[in-house]
N, C-alpha and C. Protein backbone atom coordinates (compact mmCIF):
# COMPACT_ATOMS: atom_id res chain seq x y z
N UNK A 1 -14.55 -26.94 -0.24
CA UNK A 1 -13.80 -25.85 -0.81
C UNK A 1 -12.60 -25.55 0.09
N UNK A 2 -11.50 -25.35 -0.42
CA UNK A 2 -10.04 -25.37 0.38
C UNK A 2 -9.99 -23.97 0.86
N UNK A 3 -9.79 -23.82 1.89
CA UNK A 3 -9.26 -22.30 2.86
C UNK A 3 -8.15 -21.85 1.93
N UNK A 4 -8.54 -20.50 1.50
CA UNK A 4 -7.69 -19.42 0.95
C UNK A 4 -6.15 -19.62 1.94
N UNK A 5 -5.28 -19.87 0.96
CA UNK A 5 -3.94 -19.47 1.78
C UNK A 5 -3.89 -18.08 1.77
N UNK A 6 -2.99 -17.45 2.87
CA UNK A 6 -2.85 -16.32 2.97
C UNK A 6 -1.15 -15.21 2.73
N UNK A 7 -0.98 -14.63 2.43
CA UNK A 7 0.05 -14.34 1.95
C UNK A 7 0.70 -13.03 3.32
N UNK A 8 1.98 -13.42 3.30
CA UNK A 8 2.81 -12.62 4.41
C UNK A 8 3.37 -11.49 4.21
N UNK A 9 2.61 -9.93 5.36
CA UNK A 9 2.98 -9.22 4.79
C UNK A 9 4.28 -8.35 5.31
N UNK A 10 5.47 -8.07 4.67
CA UNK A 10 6.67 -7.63 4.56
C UNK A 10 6.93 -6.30 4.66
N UNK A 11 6.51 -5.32 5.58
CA UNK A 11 6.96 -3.75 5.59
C UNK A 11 8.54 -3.72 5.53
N UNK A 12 8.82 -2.61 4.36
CA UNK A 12 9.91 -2.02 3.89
C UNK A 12 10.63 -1.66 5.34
N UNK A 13 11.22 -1.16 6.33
CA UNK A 13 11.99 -0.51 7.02
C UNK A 13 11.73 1.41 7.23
N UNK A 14 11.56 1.62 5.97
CA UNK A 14 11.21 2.93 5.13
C UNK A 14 9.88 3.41 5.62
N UNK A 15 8.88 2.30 5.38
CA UNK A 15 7.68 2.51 6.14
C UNK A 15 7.60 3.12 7.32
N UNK A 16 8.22 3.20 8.08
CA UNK A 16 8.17 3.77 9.64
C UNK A 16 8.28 5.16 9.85
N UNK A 17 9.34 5.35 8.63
CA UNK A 17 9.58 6.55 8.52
C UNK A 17 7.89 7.46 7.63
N UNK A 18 7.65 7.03 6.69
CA UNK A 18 6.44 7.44 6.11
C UNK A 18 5.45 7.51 7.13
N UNK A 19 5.47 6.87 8.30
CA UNK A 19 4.01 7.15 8.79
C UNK A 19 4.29 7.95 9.62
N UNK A 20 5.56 8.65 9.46
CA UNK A 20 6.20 9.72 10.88
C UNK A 20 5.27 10.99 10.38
N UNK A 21 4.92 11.41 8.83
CA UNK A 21 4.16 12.28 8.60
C UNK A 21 2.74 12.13 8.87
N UNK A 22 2.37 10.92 9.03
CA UNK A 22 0.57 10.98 9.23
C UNK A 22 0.13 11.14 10.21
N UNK A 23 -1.25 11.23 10.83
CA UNK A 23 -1.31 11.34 12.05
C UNK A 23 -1.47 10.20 12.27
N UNK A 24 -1.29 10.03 13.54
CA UNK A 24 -1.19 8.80 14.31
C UNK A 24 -2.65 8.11 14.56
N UNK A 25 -3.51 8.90 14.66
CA UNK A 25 -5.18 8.27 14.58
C UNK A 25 -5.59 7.62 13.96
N UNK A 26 -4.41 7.41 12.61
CA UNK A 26 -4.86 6.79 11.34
C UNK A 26 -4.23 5.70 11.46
N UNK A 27 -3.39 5.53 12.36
CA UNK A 27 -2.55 4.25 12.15
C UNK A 27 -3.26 2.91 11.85
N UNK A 28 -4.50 2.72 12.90
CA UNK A 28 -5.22 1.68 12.96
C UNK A 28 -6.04 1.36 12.00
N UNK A 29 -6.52 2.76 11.18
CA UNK A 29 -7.10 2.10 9.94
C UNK A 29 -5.97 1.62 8.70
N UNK A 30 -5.02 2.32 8.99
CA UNK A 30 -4.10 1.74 7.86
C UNK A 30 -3.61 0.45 7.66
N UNK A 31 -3.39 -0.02 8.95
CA UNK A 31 -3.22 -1.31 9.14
C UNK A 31 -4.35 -2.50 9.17
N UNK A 32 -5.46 -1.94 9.99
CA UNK A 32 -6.58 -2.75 9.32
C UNK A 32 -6.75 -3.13 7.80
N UNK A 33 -6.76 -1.88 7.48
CA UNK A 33 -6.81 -2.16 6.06
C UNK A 33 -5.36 -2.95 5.14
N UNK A 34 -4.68 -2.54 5.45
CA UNK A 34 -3.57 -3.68 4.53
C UNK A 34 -3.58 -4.76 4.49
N UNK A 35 -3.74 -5.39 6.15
CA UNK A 35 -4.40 -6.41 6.19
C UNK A 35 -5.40 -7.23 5.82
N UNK A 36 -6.50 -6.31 6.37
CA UNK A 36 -7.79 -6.76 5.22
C UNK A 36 -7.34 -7.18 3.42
N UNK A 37 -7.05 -5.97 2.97
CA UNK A 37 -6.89 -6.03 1.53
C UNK A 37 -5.84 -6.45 1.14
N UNK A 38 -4.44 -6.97 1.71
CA UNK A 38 -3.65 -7.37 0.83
C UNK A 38 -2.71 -8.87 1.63
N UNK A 39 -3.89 -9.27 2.07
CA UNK A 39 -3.23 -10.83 3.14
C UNK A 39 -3.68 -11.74 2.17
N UNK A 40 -4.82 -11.68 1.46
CA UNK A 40 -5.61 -13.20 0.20
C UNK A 40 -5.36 -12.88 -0.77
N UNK A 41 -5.95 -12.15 -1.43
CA UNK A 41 -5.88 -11.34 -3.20
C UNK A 41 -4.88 -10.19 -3.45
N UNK A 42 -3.96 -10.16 -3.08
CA UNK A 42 -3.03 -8.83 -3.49
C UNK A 42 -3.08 -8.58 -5.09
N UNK A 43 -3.27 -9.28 -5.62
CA UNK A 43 -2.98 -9.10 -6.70
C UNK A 43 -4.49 -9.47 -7.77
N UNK A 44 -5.80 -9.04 -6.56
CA UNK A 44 -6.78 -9.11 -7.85
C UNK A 44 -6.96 -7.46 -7.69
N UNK A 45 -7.45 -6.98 -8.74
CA UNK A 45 -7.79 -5.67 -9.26
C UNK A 45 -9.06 -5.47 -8.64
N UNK A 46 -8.97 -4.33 -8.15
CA UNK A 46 -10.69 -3.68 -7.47
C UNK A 46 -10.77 -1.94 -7.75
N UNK A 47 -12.29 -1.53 -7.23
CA UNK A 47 -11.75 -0.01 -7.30
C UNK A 47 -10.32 0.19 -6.84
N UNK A 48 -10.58 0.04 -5.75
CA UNK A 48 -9.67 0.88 -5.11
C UNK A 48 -7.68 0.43 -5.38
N UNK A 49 -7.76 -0.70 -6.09
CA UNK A 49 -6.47 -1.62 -5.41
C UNK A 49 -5.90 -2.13 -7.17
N UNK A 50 -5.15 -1.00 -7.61
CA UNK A 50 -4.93 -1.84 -9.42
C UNK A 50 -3.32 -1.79 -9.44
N UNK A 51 -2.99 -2.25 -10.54
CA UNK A 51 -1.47 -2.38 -10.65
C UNK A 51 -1.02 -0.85 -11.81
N UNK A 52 0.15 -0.66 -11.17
CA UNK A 52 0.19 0.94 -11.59
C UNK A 52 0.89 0.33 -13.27
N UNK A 53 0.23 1.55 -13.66
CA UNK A 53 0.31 1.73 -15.49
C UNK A 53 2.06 1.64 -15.99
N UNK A 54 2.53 2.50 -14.75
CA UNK A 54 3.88 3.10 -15.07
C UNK A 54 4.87 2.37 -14.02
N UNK A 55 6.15 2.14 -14.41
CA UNK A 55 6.75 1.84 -13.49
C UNK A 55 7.07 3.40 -12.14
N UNK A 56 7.19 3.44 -11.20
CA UNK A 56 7.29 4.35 -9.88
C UNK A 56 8.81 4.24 -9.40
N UNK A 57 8.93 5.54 -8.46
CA UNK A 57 10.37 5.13 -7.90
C UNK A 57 10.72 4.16 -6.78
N UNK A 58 9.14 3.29 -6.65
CA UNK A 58 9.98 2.36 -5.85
C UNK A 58 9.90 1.39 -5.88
N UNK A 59 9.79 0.88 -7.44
CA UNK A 59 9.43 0.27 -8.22
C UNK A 59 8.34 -1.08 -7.94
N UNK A 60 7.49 -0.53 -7.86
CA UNK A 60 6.37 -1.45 -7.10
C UNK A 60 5.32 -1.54 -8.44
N UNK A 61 4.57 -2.61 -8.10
CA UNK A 61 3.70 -2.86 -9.38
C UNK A 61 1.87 -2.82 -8.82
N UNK A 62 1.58 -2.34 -7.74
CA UNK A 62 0.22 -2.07 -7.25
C UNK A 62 0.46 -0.94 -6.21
N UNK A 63 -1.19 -0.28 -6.32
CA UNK A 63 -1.49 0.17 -5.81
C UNK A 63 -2.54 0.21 -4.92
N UNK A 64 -2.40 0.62 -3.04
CA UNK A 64 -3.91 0.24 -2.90
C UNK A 64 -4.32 1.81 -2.25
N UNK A 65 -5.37 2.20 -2.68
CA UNK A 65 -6.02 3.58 -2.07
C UNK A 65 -7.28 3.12 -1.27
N UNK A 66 -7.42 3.89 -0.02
CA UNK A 66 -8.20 4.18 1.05
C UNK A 66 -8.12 4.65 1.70
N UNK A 67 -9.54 5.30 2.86
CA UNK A 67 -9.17 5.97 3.88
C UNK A 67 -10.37 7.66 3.64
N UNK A 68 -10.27 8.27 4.23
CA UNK A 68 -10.88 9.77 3.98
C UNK A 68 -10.79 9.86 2.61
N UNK A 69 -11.69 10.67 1.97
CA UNK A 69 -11.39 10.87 0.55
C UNK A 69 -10.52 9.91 -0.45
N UNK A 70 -10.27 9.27 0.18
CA UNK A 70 -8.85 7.89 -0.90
C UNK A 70 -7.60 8.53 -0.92
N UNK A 71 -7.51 9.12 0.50
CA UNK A 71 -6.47 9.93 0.83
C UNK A 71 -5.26 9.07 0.63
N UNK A 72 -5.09 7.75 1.15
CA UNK A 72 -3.73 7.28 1.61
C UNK A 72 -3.97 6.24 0.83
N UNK A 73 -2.26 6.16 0.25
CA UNK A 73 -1.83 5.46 -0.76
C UNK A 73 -0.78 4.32 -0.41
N UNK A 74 -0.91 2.98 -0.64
CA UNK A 74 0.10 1.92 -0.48
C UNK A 74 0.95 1.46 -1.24
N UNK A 75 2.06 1.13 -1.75
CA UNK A 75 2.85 0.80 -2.94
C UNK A 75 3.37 -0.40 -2.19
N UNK A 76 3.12 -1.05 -3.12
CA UNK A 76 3.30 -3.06 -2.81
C UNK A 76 3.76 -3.53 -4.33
N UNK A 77 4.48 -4.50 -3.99
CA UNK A 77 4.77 -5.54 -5.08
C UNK A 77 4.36 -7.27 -4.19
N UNK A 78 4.32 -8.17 -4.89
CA UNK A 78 3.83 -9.32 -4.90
C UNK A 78 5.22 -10.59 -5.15
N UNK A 79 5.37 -10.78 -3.98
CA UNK A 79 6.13 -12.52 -4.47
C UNK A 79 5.05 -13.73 -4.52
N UNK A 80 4.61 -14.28 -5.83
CA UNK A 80 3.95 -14.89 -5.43
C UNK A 80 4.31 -16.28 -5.07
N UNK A 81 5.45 -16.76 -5.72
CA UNK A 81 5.78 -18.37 -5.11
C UNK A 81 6.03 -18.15 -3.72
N UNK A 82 6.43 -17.27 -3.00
CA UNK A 82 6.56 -17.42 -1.59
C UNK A 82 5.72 -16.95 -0.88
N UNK A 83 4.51 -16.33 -1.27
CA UNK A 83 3.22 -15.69 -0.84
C UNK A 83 3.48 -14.91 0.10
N UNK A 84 4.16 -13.78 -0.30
CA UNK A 84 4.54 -12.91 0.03
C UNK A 84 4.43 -11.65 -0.45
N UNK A 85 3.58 -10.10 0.43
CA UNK A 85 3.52 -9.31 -0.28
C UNK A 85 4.21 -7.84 0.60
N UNK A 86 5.51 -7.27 -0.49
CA UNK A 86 6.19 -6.42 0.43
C UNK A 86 5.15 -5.26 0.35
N UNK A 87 5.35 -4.21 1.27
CA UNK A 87 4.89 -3.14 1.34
C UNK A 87 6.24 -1.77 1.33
N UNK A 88 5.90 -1.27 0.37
CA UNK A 88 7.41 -0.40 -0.08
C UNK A 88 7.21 0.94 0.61
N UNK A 89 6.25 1.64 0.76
CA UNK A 89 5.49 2.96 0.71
C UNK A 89 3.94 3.14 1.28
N UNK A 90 4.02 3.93 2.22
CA UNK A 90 2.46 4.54 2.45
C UNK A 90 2.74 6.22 2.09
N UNK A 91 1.62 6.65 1.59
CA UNK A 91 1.84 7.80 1.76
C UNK A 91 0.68 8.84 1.54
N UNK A 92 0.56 10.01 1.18
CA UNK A 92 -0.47 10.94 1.58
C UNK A 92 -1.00 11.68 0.24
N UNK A 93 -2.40 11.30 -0.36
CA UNK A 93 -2.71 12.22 -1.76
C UNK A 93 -3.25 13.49 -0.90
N UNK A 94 -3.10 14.73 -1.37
CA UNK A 94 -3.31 16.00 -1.23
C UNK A 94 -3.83 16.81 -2.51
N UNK A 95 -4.87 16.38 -2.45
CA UNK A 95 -5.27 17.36 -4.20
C UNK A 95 -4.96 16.43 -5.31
N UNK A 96 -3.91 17.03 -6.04
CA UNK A 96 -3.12 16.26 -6.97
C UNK A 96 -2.09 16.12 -6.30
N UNK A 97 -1.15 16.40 -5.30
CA UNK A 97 0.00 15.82 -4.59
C UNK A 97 0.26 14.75 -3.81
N UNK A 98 1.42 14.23 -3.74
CA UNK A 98 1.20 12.82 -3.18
C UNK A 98 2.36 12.82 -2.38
N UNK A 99 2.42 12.86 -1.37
CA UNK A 99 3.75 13.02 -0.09
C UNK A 99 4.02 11.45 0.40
N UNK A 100 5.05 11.11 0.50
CA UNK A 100 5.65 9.59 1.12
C UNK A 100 7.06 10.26 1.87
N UNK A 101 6.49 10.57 3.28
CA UNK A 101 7.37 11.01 4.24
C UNK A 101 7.30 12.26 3.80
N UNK A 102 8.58 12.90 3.66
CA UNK A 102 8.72 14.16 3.61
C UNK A 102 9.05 14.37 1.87
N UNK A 103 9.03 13.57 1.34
CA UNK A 103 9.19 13.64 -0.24
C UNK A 103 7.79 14.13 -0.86
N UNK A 104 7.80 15.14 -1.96
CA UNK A 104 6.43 14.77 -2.70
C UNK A 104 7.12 14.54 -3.76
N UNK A 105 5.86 13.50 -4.82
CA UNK A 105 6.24 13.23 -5.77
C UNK A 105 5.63 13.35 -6.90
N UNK A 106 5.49 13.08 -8.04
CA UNK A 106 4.68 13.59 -9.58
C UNK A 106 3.61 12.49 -9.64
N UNK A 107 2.52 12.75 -9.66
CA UNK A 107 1.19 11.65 -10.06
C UNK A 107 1.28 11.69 -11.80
């Protein structure tokens, strides 16, 4: 059986700025986890990890939730001929609110 290729992952610039709101304790699971979940299968569907219904403002086509409560939210799109998956957005669910940096935005 052939070793899963793995796909390269691409943080936005923007990102840096988004994690200026989180705490910093979290950093390591966030990154564990992207890794974990979006280096082989970005693009298979799980609880936690589906492709959004609607197009978003940053125009990304998945979503991955985890963390405390399914607090923190990832917005990714997928190149797949170059196996490549950008990361556009992390950001913070609050109730029904959803903060990416200092923006909130409409769920």
């Amino acid at each position: 059986m052939p070793a899963k290729s793995s796909f390269v992952l691409i943080y936005d610039p923007e990102v840096a700025v988004h994690l200026n709101t989180i705490d910093r304790k979290y950093y390591s699971l966030i990154q564990r986890t992207v890794e974990k979940q979006l280096s082989y299968e970005p693009e298979t569907e799980t609880r936690n990890r589906k492709p959004l219904r609607r197009p978003s403002v940053f125009g990304t086509a998945w979503e991955l939730r985890f963390g405390p409560d399914n607090r923190f939210r990832v917005f990714y799109r997928t190149d797949r001929p170059s196996r490549e998956v950008h990361i556009l957005a992390i950001g913070l669910k609050i109730d029904n609110r959803l903060f990416v940096g200092e923006e909130e935005f409409e769920l």
